[in-house]
PDB file of N, CA and C in Angstrom:
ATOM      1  N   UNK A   1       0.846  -1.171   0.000  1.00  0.00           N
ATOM      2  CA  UNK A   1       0.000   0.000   0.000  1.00  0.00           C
ATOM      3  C   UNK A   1       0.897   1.242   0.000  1.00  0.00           C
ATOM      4  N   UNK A   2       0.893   2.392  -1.167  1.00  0.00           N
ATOM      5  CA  UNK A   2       1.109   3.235  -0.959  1.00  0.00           C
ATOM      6  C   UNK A   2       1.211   4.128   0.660  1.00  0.00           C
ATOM      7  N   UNK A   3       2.145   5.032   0.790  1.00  0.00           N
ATOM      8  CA  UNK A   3       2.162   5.545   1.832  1.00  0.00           C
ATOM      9  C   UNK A   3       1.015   6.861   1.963  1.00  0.00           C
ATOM     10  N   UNK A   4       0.789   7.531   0.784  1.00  0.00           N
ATOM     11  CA  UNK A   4       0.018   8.180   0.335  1.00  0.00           C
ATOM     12  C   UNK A   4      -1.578   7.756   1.207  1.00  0.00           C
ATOM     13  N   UNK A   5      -1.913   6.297   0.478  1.00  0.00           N
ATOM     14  CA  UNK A   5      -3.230   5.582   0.596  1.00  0.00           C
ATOM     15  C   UNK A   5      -3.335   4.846   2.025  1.00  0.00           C
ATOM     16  N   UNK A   6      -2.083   4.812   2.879  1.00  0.00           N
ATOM     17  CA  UNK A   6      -2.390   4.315   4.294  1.00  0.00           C
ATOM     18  C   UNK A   6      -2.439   5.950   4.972  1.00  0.00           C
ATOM     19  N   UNK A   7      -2.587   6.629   4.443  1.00  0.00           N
ATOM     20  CA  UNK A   7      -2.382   8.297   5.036  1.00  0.00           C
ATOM     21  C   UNK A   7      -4.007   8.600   5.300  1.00  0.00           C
ATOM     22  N   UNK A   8      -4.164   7.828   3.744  1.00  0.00           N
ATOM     23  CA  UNK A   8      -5.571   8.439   3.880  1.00  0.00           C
ATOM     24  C   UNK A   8      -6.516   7.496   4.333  1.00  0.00           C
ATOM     25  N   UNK A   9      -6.363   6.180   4.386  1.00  0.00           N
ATOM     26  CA  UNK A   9      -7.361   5.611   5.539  1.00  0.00           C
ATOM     27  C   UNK A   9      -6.810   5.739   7.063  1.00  0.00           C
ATOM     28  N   UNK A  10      -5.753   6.088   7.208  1.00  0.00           N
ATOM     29  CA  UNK A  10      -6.023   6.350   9.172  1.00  0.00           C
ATOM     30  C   UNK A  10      -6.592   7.428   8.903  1.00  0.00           C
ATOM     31  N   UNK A  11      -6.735   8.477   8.145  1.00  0.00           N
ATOM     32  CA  UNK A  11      -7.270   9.201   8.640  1.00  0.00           C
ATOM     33  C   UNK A  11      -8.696   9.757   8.463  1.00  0.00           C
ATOM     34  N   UNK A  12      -9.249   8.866   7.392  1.00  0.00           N
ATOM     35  CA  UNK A  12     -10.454   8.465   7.603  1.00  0.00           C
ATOM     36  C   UNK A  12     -11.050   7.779   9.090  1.00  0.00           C
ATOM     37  N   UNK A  13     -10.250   6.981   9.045  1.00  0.00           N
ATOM     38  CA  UNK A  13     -10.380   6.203  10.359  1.00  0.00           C
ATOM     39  C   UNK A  13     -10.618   6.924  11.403  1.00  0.00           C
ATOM     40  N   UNK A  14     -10.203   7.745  11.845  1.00  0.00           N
ATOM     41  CA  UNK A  14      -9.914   8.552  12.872  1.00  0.00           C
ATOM     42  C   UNK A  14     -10.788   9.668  12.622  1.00  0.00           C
ATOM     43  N   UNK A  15     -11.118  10.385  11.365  1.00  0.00           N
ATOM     44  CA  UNK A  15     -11.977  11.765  11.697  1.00  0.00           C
ATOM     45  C   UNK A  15     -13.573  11.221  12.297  1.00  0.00           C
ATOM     46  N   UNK A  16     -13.617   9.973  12.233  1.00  0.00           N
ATOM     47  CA  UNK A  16     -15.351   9.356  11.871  1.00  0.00           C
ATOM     48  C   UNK A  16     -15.508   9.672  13.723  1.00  0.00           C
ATOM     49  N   UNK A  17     -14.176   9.644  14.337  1.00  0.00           N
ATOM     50  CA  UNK A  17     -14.210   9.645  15.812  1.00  0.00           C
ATOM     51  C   UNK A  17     -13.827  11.044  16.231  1.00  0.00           C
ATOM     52  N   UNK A  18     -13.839  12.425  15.538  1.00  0.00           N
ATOM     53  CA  UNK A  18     -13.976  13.529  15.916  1.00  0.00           C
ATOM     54  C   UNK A  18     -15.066  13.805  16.705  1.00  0.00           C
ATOM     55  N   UNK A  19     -15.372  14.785  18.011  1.00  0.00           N
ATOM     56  CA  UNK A  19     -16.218  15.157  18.919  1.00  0.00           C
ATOM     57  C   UNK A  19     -16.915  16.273  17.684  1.00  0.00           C
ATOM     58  N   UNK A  20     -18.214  15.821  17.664  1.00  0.00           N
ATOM     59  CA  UNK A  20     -19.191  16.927  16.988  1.00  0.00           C
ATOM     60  C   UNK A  20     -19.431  18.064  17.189  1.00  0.00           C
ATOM     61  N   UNK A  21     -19.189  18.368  18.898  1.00  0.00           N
ATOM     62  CA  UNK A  21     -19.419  19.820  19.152  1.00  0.00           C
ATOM     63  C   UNK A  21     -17.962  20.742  18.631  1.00  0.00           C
ATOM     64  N   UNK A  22     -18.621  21.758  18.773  1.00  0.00           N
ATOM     65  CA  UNK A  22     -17.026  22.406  18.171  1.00  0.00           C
ATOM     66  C   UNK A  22     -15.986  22.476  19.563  1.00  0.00           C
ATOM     67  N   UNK A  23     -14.533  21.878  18.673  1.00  0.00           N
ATOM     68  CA  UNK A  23     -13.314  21.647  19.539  1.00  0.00           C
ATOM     69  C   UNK A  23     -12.013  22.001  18.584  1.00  0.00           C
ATOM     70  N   UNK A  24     -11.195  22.172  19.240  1.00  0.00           N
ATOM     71  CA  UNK A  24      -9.386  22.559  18.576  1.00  0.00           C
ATOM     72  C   UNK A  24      -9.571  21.062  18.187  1.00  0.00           C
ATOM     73  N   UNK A  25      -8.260  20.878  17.413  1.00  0.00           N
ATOM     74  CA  UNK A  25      -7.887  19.703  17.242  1.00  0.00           C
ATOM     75  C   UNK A  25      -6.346  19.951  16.378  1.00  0.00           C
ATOM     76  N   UNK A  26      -5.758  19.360  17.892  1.00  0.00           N
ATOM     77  CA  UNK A  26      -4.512  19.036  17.913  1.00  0.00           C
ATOM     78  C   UNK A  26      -3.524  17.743  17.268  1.00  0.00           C
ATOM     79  N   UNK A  27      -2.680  18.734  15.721  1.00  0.00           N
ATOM     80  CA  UNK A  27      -2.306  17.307  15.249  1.00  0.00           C
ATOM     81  C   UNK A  27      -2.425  17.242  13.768  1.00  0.00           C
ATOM     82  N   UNK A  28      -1.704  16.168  13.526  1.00  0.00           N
ATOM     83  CA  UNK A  28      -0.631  15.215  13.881  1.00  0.00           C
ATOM     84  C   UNK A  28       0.777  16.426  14.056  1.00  0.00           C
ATOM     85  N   UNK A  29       1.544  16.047  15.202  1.00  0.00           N
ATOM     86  CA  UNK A  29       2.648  17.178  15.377  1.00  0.00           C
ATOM     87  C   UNK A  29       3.422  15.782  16.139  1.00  0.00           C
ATOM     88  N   UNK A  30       4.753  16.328  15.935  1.00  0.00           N
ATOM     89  CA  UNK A  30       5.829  15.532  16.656  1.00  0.00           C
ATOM     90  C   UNK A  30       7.101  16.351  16.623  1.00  0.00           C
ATOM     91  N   UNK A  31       8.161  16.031  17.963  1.00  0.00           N
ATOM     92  CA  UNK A  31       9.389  16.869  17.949  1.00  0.00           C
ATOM     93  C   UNK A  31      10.352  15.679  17.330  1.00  0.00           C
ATOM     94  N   UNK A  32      11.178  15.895  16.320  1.00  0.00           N
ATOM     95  CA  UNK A  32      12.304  14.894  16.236  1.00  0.00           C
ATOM     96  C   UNK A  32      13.010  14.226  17.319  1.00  0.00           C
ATOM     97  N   UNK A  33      13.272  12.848  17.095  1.00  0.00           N
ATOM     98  CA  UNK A  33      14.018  11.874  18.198  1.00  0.00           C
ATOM     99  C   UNK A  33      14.904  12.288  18.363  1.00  0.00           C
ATOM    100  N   UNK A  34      15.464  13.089  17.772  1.00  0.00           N
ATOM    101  CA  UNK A  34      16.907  13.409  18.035  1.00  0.00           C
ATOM    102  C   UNK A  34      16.889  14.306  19.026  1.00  0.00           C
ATOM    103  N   UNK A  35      15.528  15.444  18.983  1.00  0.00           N
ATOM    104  CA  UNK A  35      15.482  16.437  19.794  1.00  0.00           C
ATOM    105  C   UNK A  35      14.439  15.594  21.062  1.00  0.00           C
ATOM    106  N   UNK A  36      13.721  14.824  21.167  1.00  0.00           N
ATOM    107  CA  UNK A  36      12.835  14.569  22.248  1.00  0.00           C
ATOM    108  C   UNK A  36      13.637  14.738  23.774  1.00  0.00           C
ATOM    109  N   UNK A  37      13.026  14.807  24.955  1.00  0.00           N
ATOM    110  CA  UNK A  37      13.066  15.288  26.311  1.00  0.00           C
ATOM    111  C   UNK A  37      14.244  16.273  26.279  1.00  0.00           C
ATOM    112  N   UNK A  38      13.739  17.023  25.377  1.00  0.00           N
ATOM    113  CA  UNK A  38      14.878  18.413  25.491  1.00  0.00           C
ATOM    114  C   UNK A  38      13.708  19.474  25.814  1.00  0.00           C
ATOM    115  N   UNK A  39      12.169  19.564  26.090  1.00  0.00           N
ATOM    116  CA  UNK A  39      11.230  20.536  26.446  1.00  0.00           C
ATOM    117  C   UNK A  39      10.828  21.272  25.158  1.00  0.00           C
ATOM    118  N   UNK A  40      11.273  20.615  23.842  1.00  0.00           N
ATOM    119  CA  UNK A  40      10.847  21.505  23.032  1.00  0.00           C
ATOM    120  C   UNK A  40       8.836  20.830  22.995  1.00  0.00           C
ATOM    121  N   UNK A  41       8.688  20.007  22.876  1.00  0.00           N
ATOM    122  CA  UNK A  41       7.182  19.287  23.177  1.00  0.00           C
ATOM    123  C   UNK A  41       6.402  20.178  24.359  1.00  0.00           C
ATOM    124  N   UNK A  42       6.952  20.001  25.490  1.00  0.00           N
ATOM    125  CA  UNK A  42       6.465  20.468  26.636  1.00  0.00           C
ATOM    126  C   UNK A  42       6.203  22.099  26.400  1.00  0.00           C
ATOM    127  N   UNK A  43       6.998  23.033  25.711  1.00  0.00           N
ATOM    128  CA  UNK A  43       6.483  24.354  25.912  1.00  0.00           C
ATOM    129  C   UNK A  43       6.005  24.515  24.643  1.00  0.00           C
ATOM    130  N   UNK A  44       5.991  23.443  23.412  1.00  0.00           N
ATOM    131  CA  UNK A  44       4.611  23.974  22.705  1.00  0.00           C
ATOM    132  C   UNK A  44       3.108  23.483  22.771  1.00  0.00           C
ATOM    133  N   UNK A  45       2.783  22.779  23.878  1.00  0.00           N
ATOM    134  CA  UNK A  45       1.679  22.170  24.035  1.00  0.00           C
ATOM    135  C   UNK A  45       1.450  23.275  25.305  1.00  0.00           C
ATOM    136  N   UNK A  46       2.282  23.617  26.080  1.00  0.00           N
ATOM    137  CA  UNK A  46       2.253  24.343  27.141  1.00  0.00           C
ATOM    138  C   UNK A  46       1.069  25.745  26.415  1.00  0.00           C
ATOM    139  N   UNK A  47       1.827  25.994  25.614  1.00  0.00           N
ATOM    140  CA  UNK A  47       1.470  27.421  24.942  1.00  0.00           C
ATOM    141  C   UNK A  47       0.207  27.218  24.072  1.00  0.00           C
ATOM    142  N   UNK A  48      -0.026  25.703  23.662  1.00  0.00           N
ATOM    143  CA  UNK A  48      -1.229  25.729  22.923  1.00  0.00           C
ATOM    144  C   UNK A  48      -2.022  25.837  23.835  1.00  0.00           C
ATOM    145  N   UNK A  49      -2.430  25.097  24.473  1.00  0.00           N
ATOM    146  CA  UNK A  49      -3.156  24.500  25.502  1.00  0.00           C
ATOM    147  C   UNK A  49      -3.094  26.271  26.235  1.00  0.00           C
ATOM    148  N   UNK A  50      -2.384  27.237  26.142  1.00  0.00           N
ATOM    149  CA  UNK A  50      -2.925  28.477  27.095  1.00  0.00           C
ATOM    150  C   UNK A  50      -3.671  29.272  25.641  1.00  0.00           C
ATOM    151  N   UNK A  51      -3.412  28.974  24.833  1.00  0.00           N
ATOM    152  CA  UNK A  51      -4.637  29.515  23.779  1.00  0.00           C
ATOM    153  C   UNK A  51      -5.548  29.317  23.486  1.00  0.00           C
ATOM    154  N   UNK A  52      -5.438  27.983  23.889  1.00  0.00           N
ATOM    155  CA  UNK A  52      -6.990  27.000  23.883  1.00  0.00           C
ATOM    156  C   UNK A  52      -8.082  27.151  24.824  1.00  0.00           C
ATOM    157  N   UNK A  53      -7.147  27.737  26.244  1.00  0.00           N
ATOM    158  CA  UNK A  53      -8.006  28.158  27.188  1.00  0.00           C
ATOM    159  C   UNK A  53      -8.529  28.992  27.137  1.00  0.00           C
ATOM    160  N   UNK A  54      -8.162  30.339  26.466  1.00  0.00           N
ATOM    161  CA  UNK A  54      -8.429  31.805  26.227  1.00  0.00           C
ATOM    162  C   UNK A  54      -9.938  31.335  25.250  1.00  0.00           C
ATOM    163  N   UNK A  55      -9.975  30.712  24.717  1.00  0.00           N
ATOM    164  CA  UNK A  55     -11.212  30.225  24.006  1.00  0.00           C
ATOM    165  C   UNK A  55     -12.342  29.259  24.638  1.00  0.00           C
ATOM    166  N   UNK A  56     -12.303  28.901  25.723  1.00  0.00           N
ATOM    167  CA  UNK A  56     -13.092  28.391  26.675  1.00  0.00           C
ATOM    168  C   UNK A  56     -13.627  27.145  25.832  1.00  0.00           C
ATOM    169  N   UNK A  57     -12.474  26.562  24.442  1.00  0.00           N
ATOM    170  CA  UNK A  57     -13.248  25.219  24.018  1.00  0.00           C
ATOM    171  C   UNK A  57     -12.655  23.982  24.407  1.00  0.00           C
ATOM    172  N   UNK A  58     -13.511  22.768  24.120  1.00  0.00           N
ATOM    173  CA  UNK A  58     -12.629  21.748  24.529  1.00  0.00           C
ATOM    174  C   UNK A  58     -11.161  21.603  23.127  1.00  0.00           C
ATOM    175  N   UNK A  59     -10.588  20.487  23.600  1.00  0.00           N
ATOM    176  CA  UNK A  59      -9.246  20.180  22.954  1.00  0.00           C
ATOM    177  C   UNK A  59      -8.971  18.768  22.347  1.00  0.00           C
ATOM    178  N   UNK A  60      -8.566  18.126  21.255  1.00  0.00           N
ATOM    179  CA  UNK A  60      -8.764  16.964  20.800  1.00  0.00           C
ATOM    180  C   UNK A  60      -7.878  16.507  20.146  1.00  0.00           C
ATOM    181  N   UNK A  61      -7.213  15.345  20.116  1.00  0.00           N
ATOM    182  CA  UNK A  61      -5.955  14.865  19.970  1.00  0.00           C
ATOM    183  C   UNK A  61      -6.229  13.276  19.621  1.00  0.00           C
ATOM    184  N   UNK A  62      -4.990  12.342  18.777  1.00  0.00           N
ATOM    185  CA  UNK A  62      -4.824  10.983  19.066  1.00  0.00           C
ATOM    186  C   UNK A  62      -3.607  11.157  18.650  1.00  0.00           C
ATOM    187  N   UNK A  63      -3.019   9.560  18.869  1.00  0.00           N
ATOM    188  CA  UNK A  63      -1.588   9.547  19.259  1.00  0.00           C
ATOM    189  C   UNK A  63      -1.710   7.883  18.920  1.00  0.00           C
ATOM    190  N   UNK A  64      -0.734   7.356  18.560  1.00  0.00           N
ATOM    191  CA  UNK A  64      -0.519   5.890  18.470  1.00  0.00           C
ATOM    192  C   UNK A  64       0.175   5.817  19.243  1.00  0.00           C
ATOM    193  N   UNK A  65       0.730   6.221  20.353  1.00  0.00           N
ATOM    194  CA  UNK A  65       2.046   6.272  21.031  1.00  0.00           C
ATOM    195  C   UNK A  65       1.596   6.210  22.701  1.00  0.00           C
ATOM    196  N   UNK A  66       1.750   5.127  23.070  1.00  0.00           N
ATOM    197  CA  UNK A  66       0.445   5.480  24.851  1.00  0.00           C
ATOM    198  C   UNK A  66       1.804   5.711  25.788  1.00  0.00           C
ATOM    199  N   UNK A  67       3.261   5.585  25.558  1.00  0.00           N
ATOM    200  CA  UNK A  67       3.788   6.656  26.282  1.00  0.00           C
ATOM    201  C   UNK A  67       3.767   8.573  26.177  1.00  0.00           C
ATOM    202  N   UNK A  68       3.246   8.570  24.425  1.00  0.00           N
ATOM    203  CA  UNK A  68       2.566  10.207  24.293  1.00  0.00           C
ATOM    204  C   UNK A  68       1.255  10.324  24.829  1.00  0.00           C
ATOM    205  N   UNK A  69       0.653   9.442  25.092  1.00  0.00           N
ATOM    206  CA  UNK A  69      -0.679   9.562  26.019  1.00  0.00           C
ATOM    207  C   UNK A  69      -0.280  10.231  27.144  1.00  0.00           C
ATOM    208  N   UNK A  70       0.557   9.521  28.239  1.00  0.00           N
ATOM    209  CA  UNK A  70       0.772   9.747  29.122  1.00  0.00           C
ATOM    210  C   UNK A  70       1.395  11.431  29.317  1.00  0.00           C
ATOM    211  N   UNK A  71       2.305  12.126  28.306  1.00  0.00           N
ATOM    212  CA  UNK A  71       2.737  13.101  28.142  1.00  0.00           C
ATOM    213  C   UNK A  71       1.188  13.867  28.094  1.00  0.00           C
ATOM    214  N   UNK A  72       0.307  13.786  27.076  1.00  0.00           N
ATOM    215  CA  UNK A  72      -0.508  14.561  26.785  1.00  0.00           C
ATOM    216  C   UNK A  72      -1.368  14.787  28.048  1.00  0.00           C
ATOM    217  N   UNK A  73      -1.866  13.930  28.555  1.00  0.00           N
ATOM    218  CA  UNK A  73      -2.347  13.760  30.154  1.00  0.00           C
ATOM    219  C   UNK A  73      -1.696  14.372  31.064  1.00  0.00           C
ATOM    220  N   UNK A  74      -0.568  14.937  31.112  1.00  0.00           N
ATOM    221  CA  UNK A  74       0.456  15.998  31.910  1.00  0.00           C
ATOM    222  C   UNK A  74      -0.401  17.473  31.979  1.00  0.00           C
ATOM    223  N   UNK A  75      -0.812  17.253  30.369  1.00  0.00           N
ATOM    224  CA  UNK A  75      -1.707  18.880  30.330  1.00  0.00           C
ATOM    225  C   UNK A  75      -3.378  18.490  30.115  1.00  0.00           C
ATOM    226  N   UNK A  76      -3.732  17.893  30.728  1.00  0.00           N
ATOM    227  CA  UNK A  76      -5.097  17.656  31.269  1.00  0.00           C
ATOM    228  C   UNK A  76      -5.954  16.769  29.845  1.00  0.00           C
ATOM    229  N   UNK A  77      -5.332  16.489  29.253  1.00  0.00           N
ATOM    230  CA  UNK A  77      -5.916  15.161  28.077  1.00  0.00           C
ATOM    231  C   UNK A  77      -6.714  14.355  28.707  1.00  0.00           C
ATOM    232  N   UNK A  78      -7.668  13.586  28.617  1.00  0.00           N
ATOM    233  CA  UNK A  78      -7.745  12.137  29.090  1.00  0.00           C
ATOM    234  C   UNK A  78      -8.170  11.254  28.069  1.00  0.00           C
ATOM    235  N   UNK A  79      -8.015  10.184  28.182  1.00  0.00           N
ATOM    236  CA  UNK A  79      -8.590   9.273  27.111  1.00  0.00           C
ATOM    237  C   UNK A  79     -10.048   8.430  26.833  1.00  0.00           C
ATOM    238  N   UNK A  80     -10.776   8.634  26.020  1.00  0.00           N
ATOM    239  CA  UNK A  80     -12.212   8.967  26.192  1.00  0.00           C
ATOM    240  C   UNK A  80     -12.351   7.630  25.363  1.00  0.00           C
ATOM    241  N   UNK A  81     -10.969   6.927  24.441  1.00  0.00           N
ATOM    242  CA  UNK A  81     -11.703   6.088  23.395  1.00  0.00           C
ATOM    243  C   UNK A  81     -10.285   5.343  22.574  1.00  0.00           C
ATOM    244  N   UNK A  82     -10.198   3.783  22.934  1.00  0.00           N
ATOM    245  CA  UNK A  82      -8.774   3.532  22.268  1.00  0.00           C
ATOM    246  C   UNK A  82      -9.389   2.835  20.924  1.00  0.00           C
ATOM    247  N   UNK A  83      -8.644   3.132  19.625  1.00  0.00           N
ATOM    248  CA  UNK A  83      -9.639   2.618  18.435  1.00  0.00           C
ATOM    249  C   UNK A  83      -7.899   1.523  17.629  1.00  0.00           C
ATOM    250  N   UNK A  84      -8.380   0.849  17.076  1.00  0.00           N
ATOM    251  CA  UNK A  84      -7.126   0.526  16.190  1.00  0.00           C
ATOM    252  C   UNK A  84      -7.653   0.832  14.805  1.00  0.00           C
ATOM    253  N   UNK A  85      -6.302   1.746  14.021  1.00  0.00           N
ATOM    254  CA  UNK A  85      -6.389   2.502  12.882  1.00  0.00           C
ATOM    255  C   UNK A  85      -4.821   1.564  11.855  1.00  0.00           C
ATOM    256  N   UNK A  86      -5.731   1.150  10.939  1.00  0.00           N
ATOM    257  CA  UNK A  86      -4.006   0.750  10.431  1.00  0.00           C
ATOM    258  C   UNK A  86      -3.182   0.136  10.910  1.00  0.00           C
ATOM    259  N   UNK A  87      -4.074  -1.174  11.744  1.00  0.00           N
ATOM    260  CA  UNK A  87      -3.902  -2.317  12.235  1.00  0.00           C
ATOM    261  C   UNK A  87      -2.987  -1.766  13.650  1.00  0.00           C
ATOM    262  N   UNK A  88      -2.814  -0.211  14.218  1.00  0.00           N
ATOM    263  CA  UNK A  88      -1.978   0.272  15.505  1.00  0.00           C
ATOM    264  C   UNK A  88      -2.900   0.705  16.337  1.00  0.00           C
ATOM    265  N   UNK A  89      -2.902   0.418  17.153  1.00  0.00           N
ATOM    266  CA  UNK A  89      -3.839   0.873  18.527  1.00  0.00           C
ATOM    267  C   UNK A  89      -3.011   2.585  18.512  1.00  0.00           C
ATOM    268  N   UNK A  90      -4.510   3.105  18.229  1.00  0.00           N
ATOM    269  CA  UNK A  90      -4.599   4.750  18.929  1.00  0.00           C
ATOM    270  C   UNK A  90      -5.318   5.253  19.848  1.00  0.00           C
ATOM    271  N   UNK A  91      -4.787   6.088  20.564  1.00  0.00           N
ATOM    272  CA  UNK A  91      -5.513   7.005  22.140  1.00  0.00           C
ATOM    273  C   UNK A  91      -6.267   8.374  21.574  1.00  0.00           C
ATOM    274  N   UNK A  92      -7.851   8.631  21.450  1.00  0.00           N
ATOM    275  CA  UNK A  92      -8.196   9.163  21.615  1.00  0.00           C
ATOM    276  C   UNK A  92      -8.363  10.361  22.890  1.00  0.00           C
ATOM    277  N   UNK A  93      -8.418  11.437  22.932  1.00  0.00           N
ATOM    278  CA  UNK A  93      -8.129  12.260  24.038  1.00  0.00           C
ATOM    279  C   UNK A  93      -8.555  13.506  24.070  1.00  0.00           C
ATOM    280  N   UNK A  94      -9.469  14.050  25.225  1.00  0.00           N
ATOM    281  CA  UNK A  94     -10.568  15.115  25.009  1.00  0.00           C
ATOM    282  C   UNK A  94      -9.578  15.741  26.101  1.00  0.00           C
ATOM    283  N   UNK A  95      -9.279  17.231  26.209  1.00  0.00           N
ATOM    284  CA  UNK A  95      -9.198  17.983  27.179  1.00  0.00           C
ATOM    285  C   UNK A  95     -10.264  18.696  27.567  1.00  0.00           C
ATOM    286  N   UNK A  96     -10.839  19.478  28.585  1.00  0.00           N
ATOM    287  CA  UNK A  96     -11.991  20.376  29.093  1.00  0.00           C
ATOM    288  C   UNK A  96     -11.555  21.631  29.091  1.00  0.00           C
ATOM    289  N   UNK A  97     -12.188  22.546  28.642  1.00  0.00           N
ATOM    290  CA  UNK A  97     -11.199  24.032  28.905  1.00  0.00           C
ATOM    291  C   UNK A  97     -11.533  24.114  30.192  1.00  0.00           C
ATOM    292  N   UNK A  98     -10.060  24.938  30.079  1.00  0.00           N
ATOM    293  CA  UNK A  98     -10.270  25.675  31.945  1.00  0.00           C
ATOM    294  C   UNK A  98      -9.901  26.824  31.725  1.00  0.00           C
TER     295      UNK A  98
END
């Protein structure tokens, strides 16, 4: 399968599980391995997540990655729904504004 054509069924896969009411939606974003636990992740989610609040909406995310679960859950994520997309288990994840 083209890389193209597995692009576009996860992500079919995955919009069918978008929250209907209106929400951000965070994504697909990643920091290079080379750069990971250097805080570049941590202060741009930091900073989304304070823009997101200024808008009093919820926040919406997935991740194939359930040690990035756990990161995203640092800034108030939780996981509402695990689906497998492209034969990989993904973490659905609603934040609440505050």
């Amino acid at each position: 399968m083209s890389t193209a054509l597995a692009f576009q069924r996860w992500q079919s896969a995955l919009a069918r599980r978008d929250p209907e009411h209106r929400h951000w939606h965070l994504g697909p974003v990643a920091v290079e391995v080379g750069k990971q636990r250097s805080g570049i992740g941590t202060a741009l989610l930091a900073e989304a997540c304070r823009s997101i609040d200024m808008t009093r909406e919820p926040a919406f995310l997935e991740t194939d990655r359930k040690e990035a679960a756990g990161f995203f859950a640092r800034f108030g994520f939780k996981v509402f729904l695990q689906v497998t997309a492209n034969d990989a288990p993904h973490w659905l994840m609603l934040r609440s504004p505050n």
